[in-house]
C-alpha atoms as a PDB file:
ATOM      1  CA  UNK A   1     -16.640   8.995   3.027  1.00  0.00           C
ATOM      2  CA  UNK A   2     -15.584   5.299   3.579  1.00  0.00           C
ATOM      3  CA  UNK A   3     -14.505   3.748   0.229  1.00  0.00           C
ATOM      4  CA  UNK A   4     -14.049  -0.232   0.315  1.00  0.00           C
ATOM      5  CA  UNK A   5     -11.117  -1.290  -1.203  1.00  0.00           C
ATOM      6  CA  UNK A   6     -10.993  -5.050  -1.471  1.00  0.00           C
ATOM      7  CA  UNK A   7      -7.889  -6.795  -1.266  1.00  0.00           C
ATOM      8  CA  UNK A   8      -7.531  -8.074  -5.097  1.00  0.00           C
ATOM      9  CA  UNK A   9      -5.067  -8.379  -7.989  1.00  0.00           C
ATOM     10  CA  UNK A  10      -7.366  -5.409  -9.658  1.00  0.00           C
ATOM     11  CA  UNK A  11      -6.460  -3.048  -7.074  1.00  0.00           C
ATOM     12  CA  UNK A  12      -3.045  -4.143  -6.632  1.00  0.00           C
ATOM     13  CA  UNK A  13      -0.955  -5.063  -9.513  1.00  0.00           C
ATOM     14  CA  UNK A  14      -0.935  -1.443 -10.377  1.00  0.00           C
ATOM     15  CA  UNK A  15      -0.140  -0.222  -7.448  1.00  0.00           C
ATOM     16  CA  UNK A  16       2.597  -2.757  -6.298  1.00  0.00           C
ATOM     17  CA  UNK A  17       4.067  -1.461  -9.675  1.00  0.00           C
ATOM     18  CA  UNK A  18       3.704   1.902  -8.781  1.00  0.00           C
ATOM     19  CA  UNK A  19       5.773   1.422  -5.428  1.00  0.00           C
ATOM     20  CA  UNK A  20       8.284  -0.733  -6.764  1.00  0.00           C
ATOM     21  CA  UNK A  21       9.311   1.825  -9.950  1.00  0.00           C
ATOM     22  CA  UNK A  22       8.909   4.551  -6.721  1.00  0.00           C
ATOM     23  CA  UNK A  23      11.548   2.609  -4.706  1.00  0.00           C
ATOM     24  CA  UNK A  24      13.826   1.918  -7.614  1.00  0.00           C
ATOM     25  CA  UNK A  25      13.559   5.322  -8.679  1.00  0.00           C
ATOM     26  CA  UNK A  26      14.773   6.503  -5.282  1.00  0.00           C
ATOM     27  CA  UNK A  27      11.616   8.753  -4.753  1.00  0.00           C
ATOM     28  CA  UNK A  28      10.272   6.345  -1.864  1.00  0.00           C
ATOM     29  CA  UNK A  29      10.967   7.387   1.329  1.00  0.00           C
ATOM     30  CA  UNK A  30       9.804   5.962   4.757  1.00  0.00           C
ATOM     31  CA  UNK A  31      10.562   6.235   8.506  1.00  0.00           C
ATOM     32  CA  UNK A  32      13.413   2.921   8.024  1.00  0.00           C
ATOM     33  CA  UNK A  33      11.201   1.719  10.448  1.00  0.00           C
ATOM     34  CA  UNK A  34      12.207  -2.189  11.341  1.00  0.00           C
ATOM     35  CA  UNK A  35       8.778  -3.834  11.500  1.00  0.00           C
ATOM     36  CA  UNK A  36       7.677  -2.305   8.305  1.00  0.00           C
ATOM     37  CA  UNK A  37      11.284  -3.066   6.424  1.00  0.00           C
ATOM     38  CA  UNK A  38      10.528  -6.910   8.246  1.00  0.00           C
ATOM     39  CA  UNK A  39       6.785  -6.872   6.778  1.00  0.00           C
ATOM     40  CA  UNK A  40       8.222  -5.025   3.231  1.00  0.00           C
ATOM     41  CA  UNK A  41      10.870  -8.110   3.191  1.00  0.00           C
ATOM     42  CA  UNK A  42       8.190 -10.928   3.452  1.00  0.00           C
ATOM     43  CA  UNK A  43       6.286  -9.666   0.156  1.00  0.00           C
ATOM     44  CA  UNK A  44       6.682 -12.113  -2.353  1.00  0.00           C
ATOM     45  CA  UNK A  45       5.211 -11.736  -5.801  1.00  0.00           C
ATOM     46  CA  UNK A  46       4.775 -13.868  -8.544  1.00  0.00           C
ATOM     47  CA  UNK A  47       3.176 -12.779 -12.018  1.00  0.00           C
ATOM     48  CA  UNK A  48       0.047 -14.208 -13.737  1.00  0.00           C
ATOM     49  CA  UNK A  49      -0.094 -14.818 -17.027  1.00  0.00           C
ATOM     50  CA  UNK A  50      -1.298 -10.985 -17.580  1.00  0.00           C
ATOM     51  CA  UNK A  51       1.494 -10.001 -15.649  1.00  0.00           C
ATOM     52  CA  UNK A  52      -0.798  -8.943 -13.073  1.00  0.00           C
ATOM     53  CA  UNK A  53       0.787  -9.246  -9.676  1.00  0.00           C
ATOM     54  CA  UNK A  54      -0.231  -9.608  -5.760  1.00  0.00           C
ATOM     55  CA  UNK A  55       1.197  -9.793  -2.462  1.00  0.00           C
ATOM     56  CA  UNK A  56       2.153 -13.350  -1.034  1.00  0.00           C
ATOM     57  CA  UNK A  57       3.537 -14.312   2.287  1.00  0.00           C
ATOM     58  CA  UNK A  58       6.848 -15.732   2.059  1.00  0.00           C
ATOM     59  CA  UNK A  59       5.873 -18.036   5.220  1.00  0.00           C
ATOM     60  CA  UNK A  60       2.912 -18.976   6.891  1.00  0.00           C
ATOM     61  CA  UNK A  61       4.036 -16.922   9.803  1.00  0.00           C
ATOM     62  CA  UNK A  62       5.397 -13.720   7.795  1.00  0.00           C
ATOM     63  CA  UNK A  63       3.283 -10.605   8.184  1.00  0.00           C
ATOM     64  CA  UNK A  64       1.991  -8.284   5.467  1.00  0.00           C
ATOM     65  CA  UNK A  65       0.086  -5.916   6.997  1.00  0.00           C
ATOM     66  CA  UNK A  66       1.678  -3.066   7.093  1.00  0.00           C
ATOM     67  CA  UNK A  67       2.618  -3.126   2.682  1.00  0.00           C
ATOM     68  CA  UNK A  68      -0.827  -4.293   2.211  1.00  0.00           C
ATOM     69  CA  UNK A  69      -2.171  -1.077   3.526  1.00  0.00           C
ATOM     70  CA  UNK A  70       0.510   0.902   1.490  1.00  0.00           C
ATOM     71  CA  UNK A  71      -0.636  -1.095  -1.796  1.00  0.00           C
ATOM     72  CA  UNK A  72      -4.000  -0.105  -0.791  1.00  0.00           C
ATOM     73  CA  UNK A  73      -3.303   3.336   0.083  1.00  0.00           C
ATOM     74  CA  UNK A  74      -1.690   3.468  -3.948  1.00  0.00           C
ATOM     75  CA  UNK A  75      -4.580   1.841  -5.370  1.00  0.00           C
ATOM     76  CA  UNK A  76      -6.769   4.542  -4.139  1.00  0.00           C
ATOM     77  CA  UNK A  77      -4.046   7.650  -5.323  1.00  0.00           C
ATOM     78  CA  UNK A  78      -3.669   6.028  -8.281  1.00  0.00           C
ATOM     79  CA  UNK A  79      -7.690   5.974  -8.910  1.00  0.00           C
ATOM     80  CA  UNK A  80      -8.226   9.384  -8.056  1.00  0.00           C
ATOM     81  CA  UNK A  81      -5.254  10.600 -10.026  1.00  0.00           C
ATOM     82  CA  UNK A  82      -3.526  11.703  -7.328  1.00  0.00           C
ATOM     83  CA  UNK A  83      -5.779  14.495  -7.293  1.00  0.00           C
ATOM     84  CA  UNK A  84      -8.380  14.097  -4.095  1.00  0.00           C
ATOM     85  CA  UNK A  85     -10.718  16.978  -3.785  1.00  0.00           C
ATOM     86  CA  UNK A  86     -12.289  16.014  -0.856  1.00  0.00           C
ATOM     87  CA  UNK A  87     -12.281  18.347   2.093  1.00  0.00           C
ATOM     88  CA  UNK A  88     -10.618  16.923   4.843  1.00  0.00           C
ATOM     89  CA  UNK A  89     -10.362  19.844   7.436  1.00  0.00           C
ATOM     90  CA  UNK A  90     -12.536  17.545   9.852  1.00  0.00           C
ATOM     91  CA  UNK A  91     -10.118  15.273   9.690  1.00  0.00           C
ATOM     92  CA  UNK A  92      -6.971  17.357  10.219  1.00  0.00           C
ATOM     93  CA  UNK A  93      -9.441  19.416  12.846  1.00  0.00           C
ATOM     94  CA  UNK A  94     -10.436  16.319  14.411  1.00  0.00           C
ATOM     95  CA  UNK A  95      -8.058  13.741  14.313  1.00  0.00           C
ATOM     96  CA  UNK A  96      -8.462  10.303  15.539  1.00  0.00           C
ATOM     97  CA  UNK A  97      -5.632   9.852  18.433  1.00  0.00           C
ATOM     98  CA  UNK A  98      -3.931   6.120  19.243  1.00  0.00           C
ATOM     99  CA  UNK A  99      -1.865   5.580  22.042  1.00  0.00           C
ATOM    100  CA  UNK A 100      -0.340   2.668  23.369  1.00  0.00           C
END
């Protein structure tokens, strides 16, 4: 089932803290792929005064995307304990195919 997600410092200040003790832990690992490590380097963050924290833009022009989705992606691991139960051999059976 779909499961919104909305983009706010709830759902993310726990999970941009999850990925950044994951990265400085050395137990991150992705593709070194140079539009995500050019999206990853335009995150800035600056604490409330809960220490809650949420993705900025560095620039106007920076993109995002691409963490945004990983932040939301922890959110939703970090909600369900890591421990998912759905079924999702229609998925894996039937997957949804992109090509460019």
């Amino acid at each position: 089932p779909l499961v919104e997600v909305p983009q706010t410092v709830r759902n993310f200040s726990e999970a941009m803290k999850e990925v950044e003790a994951l990265v400085y832990g050395g137990r991150f690992h992705h593709s070194d792929h140079p539009v995500m490590n050019w999206m990853m380097s335009n995150v800035t963050v600056k604490p409330d005064r809960n220490e809650n924290i949420f993705p900025n833009k560095s620039t106007p022009e920076a993109k995002i995307d691409g963490p945004a989705a990983l932040f939301t992606a922890m959110s939703r691991v970090l909600v369900n304990g890591g421990n998912d139960q759905q079924d999702l051999s229609g998925f894996f059976n039937n997957p949804i195919m992109v090509g460019f």
